[in-house]
PDB file of N, CA and C in Angstrom:
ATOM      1  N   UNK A   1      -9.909  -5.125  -8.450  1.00  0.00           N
ATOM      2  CA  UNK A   1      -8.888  -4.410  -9.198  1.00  0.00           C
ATOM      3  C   UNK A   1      -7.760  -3.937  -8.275  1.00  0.00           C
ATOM      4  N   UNK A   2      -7.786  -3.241  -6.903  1.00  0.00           N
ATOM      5  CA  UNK A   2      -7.062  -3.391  -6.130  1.00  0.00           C
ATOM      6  C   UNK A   2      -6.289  -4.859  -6.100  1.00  0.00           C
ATOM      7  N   UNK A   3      -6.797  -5.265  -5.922  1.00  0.00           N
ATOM      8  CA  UNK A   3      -5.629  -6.327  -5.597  1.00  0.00           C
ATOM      9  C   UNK A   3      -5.100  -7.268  -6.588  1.00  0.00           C
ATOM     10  N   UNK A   4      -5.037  -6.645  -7.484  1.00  0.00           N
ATOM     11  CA  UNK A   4      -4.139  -7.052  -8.798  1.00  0.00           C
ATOM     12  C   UNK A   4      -3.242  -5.760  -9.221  1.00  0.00           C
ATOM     13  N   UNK A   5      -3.341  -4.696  -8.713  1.00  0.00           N
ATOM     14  CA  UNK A   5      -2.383  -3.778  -8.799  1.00  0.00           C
ATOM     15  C   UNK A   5      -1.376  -3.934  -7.196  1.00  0.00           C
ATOM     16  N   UNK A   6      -2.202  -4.599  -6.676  1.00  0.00           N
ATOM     17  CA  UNK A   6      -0.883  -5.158  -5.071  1.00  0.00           C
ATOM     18  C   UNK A   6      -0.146  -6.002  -5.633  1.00  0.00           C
ATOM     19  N   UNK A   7      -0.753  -7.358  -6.777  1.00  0.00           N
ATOM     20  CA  UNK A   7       0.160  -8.148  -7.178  1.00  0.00           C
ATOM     21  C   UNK A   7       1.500  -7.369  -8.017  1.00  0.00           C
ATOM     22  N   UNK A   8       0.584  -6.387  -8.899  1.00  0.00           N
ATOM     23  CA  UNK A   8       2.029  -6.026  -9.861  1.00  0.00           C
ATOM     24  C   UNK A   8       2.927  -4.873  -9.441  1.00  0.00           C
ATOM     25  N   UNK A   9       2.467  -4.322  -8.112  1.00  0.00           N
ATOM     26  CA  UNK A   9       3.037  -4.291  -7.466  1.00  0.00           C
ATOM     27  C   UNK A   9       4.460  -4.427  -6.763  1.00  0.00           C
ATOM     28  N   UNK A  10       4.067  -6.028  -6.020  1.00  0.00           N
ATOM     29  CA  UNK A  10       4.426  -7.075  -5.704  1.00  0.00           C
ATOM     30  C   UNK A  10       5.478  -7.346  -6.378  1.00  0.00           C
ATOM     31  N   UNK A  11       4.935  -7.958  -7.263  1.00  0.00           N
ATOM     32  CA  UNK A  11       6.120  -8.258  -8.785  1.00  0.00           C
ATOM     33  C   UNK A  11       7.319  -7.642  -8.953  1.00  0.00           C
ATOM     34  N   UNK A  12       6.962  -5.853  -9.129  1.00  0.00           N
ATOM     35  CA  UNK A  12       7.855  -5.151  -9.269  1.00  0.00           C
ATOM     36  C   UNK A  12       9.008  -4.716  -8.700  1.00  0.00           C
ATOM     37  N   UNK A  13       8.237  -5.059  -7.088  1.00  0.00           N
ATOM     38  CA  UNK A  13       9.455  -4.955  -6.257  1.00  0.00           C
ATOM     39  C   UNK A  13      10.314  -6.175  -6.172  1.00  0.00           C
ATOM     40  N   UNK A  14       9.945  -7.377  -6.038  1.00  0.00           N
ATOM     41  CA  UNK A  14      10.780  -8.332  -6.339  1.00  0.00           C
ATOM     42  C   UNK A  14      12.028  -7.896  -7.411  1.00  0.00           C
ATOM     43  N   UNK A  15      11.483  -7.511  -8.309  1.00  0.00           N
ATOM     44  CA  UNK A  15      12.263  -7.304  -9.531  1.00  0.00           C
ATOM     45  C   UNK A  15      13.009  -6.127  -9.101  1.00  0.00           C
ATOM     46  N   UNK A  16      13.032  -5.204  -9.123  1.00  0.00           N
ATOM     47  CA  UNK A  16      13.590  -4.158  -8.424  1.00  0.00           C
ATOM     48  C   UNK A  16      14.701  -4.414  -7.128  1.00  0.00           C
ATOM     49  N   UNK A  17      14.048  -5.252  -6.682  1.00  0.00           N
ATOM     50  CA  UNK A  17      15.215  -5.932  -5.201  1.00  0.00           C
ATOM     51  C   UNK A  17      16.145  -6.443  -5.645  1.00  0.00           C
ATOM     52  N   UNK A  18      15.840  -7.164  -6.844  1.00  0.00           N
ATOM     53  CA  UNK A  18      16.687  -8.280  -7.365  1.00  0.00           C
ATOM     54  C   UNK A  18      18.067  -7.282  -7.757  1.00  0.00           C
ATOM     55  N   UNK A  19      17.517  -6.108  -8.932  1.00  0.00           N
ATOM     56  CA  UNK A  19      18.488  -5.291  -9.405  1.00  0.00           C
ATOM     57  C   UNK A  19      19.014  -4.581  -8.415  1.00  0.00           C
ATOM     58  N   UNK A  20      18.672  -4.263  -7.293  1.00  0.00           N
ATOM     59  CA  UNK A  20      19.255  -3.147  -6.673  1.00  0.00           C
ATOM     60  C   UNK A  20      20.401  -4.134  -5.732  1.00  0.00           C
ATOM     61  N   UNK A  21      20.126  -5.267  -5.328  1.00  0.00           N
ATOM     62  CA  UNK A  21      20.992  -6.015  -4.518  1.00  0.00           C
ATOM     63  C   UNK A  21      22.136  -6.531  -5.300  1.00  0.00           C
ATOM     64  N   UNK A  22      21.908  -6.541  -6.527  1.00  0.00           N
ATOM     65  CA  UNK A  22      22.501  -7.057  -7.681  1.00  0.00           C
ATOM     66  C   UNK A  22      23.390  -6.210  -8.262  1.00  0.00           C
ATOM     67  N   UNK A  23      22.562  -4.979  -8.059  1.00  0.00           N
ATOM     68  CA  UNK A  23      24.085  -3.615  -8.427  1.00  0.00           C
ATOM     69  C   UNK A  23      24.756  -3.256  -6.985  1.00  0.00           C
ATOM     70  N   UNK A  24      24.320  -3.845  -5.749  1.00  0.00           N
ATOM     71  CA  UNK A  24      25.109  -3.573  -4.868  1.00  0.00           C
ATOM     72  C   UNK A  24      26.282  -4.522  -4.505  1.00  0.00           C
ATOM     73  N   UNK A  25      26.815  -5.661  -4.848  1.00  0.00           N
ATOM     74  CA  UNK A  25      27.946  -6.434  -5.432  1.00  0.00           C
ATOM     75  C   UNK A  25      28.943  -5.591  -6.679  1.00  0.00           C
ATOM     76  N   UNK A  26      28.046  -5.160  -7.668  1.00  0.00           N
ATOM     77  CA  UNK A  26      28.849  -4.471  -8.822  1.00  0.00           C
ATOM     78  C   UNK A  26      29.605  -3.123  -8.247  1.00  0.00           C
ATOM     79  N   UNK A  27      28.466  -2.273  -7.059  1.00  0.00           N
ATOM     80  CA  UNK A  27      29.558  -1.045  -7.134  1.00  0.00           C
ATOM     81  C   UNK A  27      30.422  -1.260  -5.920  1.00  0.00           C
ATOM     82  N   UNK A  28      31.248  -2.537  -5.955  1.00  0.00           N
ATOM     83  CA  UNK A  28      31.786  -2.849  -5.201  1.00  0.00           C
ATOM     84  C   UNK A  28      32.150  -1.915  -3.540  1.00  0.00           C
ATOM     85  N   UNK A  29      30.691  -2.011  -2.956  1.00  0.00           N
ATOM     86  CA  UNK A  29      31.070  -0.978  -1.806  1.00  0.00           C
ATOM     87  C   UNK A  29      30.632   0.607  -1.586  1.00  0.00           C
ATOM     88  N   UNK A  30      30.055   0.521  -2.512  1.00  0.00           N
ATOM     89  CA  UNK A  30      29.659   1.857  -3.173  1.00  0.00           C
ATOM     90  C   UNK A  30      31.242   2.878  -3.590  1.00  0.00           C
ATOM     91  N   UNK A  31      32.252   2.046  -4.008  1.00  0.00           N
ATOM     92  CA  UNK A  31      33.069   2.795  -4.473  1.00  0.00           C
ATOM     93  C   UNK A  31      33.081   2.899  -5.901  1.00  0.00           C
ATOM     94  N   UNK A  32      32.195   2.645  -6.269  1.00  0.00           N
ATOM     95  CA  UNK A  32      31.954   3.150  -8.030  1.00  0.00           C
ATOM     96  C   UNK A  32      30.758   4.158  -7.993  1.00  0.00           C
ATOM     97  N   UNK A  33      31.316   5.087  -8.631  1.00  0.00           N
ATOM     98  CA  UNK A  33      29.883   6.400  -8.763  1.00  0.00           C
ATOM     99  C   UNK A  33      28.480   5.522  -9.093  1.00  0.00           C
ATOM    100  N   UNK A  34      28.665   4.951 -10.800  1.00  0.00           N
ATOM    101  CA  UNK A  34      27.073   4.932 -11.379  1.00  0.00           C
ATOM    102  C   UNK A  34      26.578   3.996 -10.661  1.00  0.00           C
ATOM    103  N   UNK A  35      27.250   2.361 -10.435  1.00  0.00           N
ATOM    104  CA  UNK A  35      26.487   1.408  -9.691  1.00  0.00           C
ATOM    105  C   UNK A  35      25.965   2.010  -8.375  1.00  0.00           C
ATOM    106  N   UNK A  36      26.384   2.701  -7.834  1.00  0.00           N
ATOM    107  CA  UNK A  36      25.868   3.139  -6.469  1.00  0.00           C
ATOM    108  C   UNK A  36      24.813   3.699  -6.422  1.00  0.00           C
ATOM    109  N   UNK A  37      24.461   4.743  -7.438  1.00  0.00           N
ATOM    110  CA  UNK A  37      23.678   5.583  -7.802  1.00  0.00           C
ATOM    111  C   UNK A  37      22.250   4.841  -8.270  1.00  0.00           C
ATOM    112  N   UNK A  38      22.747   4.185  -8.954  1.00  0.00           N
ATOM    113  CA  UNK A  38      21.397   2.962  -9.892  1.00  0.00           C
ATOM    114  C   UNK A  38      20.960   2.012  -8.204  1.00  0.00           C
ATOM    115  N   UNK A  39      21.931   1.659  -7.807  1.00  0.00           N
ATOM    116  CA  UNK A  39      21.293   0.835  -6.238  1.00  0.00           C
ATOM    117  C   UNK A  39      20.628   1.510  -5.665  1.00  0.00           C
ATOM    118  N   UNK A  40      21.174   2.734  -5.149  1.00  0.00           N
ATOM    119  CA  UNK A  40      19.843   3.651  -4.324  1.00  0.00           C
ATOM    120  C   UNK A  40      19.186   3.851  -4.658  1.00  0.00           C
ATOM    121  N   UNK A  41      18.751   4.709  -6.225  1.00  0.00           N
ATOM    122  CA  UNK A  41      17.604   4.352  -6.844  1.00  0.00           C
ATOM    123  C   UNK A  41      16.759   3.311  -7.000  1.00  0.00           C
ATOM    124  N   UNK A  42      17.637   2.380  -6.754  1.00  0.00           N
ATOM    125  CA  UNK A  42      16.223   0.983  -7.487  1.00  0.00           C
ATOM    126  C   UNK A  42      15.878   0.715  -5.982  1.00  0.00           C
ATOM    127  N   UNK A  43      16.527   0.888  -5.072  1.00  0.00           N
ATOM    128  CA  UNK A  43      16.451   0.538  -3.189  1.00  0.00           C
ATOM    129  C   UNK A  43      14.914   0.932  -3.348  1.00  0.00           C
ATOM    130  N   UNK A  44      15.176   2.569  -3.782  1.00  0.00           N
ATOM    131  CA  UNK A  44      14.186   3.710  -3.527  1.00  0.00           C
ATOM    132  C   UNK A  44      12.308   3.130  -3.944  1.00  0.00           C
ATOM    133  N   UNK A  45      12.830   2.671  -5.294  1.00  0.00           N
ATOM    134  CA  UNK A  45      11.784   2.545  -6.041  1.00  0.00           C
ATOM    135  C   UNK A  45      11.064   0.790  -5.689  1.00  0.00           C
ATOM    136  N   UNK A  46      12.130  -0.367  -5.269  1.00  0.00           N
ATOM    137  CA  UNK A  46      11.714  -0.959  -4.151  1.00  0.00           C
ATOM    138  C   UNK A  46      11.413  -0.990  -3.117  1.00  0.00           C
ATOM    139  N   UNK A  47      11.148   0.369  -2.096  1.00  0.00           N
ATOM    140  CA  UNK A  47      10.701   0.135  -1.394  1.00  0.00           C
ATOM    141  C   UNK A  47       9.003   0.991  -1.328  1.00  0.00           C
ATOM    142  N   UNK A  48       8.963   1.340  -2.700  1.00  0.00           N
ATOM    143  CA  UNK A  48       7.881   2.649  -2.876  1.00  0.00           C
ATOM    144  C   UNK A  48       7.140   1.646  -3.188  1.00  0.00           C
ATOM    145  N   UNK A  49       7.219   0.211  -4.277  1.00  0.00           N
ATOM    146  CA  UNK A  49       6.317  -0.562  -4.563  1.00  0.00           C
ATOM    147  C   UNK A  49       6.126  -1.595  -3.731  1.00  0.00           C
ATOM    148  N   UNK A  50       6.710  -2.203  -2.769  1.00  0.00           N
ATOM    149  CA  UNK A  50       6.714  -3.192  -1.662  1.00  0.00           C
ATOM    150  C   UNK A  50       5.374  -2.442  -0.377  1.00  0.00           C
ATOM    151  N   UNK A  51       5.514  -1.243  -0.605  1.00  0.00           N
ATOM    152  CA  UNK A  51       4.393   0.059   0.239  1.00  0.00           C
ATOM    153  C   UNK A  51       3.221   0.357  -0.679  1.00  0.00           C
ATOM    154  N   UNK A  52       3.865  -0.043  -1.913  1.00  0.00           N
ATOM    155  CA  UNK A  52       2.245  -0.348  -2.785  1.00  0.00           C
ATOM    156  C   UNK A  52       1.320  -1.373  -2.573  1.00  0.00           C
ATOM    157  N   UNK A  53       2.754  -2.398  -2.734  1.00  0.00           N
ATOM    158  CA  UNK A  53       1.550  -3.748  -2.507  1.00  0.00           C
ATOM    159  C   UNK A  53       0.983  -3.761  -1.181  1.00  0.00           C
ATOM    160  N   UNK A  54       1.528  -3.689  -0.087  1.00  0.00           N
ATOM    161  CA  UNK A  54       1.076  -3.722   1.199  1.00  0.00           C
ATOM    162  C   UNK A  54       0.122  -2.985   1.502  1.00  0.00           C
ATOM    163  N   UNK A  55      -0.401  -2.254   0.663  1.00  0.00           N
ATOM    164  CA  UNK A  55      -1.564  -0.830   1.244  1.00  0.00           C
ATOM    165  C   UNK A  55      -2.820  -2.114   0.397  1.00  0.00           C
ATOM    166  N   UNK A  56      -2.646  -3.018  -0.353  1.00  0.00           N
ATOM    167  CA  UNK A  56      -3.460  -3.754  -0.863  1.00  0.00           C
ATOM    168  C   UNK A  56      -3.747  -4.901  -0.518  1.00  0.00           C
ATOM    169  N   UNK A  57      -2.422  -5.686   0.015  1.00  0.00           N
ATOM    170  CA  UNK A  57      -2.383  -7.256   0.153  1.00  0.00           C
ATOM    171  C   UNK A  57      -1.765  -7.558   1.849  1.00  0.00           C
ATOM    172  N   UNK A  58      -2.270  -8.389   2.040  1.00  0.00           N
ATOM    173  CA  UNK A  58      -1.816  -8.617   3.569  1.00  0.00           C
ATOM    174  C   UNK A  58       0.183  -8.304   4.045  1.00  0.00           C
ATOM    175  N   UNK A  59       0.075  -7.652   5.041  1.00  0.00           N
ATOM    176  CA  UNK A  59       1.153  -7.295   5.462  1.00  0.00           C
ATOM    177  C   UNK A  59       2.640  -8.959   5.465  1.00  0.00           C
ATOM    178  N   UNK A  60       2.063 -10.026   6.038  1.00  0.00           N
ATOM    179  CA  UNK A  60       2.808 -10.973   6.174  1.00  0.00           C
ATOM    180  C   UNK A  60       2.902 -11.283   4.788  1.00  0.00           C
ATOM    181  N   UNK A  61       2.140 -11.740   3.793  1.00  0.00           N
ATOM    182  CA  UNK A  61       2.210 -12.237   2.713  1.00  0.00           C
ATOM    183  C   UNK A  61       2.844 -11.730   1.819  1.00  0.00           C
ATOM    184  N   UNK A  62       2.712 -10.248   1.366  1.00  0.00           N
ATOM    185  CA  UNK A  62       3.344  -9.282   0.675  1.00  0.00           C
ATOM    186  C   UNK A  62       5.172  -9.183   0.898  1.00  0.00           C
ATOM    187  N   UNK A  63       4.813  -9.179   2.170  1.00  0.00           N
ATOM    188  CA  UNK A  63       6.740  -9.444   2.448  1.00  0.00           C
ATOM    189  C   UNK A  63       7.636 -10.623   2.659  1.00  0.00           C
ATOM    190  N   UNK A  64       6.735 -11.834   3.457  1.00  0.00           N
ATOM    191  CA  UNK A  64       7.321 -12.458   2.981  1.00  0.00           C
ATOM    192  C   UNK A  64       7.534 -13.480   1.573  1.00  0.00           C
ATOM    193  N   UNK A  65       6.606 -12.778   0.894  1.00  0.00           N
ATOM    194  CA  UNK A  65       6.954 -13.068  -0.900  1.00  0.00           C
ATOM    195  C   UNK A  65       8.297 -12.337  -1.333  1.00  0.00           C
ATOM    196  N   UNK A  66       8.131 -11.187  -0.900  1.00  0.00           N
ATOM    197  CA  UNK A  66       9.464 -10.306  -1.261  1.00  0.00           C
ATOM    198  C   UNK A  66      10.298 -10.801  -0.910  1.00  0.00           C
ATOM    199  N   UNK A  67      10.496 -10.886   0.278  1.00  0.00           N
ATOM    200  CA  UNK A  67      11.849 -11.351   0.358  1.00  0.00           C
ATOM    201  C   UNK A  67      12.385 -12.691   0.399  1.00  0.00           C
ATOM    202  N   UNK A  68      11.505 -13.826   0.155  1.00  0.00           N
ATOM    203  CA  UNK A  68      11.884 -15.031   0.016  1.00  0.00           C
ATOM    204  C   UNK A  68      12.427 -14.690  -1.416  1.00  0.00           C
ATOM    205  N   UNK A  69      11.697 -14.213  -2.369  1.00  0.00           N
ATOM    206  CA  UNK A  69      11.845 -14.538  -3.769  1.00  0.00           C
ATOM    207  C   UNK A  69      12.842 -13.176  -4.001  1.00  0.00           C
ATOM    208  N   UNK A  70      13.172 -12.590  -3.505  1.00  0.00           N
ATOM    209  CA  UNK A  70      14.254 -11.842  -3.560  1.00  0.00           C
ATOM    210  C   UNK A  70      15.679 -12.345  -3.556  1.00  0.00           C
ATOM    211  N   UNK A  71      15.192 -12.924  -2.460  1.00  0.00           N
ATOM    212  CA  UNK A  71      16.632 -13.798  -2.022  1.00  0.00           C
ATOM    213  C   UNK A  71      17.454 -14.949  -2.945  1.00  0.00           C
ATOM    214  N   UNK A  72      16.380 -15.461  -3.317  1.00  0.00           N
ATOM    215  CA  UNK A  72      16.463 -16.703  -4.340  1.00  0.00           C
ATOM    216  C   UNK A  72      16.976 -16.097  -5.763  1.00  0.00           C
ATOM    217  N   UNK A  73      16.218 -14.985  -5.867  1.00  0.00           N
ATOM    218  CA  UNK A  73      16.302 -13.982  -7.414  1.00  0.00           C
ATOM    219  C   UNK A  73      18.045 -14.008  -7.581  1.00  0.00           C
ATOM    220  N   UNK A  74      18.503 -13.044  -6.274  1.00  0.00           N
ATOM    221  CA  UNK A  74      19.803 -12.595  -6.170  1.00  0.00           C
ATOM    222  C   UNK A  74      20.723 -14.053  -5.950  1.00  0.00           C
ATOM    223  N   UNK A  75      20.479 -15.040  -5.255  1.00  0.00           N
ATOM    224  CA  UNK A  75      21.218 -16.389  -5.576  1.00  0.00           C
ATOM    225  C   UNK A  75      21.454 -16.962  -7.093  1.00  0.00           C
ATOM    226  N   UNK A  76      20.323 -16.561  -7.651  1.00  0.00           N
ATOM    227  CA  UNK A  76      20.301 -17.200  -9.211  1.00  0.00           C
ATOM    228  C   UNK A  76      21.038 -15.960  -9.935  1.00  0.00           C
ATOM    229  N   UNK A  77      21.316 -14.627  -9.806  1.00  0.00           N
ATOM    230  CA  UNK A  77      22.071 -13.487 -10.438  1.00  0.00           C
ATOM    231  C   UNK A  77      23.671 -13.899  -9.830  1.00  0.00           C
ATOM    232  N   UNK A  78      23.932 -14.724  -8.704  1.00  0.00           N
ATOM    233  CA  UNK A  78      25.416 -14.828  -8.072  1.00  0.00           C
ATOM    234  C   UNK A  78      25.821 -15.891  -8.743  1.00  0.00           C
ATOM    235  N   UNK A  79      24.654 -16.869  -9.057  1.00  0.00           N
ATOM    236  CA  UNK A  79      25.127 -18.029 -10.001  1.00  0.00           C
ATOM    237  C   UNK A  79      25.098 -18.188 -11.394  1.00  0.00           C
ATOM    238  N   UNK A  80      24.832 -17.228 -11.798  1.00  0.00           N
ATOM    239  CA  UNK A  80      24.876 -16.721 -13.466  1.00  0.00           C
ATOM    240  C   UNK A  80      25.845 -15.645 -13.718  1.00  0.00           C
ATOM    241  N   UNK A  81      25.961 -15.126 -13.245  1.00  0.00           N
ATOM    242  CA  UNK A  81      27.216 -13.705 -13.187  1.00  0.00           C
ATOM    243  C   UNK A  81      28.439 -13.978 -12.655  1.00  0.00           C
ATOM    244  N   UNK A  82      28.626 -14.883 -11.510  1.00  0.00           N
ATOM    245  CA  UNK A  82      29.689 -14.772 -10.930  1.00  0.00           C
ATOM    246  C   UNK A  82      30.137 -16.358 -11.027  1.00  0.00           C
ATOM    247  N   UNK A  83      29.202 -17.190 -11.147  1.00  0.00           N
ATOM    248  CA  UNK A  83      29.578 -18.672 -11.101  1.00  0.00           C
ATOM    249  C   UNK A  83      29.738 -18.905  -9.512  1.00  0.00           C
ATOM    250  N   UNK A  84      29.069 -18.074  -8.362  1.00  0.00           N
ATOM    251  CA  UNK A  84      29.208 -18.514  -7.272  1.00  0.00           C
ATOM    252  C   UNK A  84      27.932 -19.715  -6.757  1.00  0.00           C
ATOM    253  N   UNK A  85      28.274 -20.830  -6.799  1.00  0.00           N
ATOM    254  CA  UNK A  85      26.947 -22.165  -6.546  1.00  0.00           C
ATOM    255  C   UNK A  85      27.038 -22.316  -5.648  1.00  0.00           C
ATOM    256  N   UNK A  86      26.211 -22.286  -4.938  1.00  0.00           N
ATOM    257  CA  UNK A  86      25.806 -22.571  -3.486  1.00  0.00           C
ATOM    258  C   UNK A  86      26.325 -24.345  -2.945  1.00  0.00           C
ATOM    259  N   UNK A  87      26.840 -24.463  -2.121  1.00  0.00           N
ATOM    260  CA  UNK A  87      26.966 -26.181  -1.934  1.00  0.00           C
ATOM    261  C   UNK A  87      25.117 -26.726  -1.454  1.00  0.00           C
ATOM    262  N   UNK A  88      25.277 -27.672  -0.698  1.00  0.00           N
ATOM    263  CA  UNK A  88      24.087 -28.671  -0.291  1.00  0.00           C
ATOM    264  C   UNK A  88      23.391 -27.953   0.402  1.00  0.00           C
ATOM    265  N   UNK A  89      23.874 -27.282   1.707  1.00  0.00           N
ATOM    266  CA  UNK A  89      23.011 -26.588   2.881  1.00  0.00           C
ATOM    267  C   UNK A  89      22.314 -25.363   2.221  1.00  0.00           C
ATOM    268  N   UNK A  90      23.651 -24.613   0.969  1.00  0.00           N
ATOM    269  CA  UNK A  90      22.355 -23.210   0.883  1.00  0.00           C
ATOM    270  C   UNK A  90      21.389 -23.895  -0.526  1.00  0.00           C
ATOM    271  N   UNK A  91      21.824 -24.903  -0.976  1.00  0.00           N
ATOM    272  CA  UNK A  91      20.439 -25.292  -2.125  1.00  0.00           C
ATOM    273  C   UNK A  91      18.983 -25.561  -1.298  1.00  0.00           C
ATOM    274  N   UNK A  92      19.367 -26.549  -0.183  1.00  0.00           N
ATOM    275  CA  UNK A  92      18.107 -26.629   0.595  1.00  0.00           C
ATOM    276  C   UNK A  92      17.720 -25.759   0.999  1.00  0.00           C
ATOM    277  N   UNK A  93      18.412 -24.420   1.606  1.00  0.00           N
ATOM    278  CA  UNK A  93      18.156 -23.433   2.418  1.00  0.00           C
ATOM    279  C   UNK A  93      16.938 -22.957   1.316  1.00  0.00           C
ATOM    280  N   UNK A  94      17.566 -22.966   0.071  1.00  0.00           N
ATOM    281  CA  UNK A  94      16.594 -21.855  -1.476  1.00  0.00           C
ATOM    282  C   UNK A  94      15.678 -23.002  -1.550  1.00  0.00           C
ATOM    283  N   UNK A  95      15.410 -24.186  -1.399  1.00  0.00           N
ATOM    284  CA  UNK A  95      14.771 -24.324  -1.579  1.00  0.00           C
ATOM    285  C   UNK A  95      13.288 -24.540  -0.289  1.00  0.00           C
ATOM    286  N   UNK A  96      14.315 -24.430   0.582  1.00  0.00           N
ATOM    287  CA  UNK A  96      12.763 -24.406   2.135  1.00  0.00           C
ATOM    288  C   UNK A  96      12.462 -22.919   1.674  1.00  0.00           C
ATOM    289  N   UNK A  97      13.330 -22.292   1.134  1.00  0.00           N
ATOM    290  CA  UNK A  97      12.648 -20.252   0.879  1.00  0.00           C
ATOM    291  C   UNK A  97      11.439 -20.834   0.001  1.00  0.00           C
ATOM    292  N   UNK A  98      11.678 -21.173  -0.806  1.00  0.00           N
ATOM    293  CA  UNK A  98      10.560 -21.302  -1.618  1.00  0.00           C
ATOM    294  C   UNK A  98       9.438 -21.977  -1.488  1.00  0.00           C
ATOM    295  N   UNK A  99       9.701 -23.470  -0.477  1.00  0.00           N
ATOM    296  CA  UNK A  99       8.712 -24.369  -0.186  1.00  0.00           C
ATOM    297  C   UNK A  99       7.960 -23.046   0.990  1.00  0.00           C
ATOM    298  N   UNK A 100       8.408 -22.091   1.529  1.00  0.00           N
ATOM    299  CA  UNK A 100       7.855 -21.605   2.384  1.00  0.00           C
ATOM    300  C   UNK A 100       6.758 -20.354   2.060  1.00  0.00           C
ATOM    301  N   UNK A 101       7.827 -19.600   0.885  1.00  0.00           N
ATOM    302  CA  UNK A 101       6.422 -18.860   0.262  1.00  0.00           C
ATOM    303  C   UNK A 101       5.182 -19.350  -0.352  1.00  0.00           C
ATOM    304  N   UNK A 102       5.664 -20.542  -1.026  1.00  0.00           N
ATOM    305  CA  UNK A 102       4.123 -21.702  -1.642  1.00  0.00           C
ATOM    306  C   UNK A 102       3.617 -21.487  -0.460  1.00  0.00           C
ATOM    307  N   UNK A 103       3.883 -21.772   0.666  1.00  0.00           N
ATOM    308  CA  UNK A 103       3.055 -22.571   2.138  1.00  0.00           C
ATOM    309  C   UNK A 103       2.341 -21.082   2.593  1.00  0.00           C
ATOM    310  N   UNK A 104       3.300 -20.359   2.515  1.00  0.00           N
ATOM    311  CA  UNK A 104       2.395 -18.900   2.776  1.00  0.00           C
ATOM    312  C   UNK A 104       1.322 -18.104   1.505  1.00  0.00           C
ATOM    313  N   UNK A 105       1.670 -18.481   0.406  1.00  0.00           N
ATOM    314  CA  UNK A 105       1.306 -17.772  -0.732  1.00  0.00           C
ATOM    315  C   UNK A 105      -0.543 -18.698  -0.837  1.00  0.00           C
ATOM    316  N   UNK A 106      -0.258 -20.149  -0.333  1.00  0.00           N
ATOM    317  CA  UNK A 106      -1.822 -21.171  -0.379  1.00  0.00           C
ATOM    318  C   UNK A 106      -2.298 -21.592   0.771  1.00  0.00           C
ATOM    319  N   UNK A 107      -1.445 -21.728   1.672  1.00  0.00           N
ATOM    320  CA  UNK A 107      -1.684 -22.593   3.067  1.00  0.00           C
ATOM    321  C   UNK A 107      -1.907 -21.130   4.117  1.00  0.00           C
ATOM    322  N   UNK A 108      -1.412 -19.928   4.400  1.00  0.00           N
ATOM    323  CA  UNK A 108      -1.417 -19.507   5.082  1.00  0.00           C
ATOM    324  C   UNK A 108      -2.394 -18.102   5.387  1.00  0.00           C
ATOM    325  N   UNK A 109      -3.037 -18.467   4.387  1.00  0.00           N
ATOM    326  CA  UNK A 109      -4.232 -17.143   4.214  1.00  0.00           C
ATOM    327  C   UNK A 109      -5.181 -17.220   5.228  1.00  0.00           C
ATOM    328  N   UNK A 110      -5.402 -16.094   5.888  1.00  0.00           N
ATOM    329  CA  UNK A 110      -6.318 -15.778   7.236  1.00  0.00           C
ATOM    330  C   UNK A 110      -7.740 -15.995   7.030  1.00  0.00           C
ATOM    331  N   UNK A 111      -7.739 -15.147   5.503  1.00  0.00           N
ATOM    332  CA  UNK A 111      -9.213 -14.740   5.622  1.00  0.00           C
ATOM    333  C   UNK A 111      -9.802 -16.574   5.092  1.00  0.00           C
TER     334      UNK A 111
END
């Protein structure tokens, strides 16, 4: 049971990263009051559940899930919101992120 509350966890902060990196483009700089406000908050509350999962799930694995799939999250919010598409180098780049968390998420387990 622990370690299905590391996954959702896990989850949450992804999701949480996604929004908070995602309102940090919107308050352009933090010169808009509410977006700024909602970023530090969600920063906050991503980094309270990223310290959840990790008290459960291996230190390497836990983060680098986060932040591969963070990264990718916020690429797919720049290319739906803003119409910014990545050319050739950063599609491969998103996609070695991802071939790399698979490789860590099945291939790279200790125990």
């Amino acid at each position: 049971m622990k370690t299905l509350f590391g996954y959702f966890f896990l989850i949450s902060a992804i999701a949480f990263g996604i929004v908070c990196n995602s309102l940090a483009k919107v308050s352009e700089g933090f010169t808009k009051l509410t977006p700024s406000v909602f970023c530090i908050l969600f920063m906050c509350v991503t980094m309270f559940c990223i310290a959840k999962a990790m008290h459960s799930l291996p230190v390497g694995f836990a983060y680098s899930t986060y932040s591969g799939l963070t990264v990718t999250g916020v690429v797919l919010f720049a290319f739906l919101k803003y119409n910014q598409v990545p050319n050739i180098f950063g599609i491969i780049g998103i996609v070695l992120i991802i071939i790399g968390v698979i490789m860590v998420n099945y291939l790279g387990q200790l125990e």
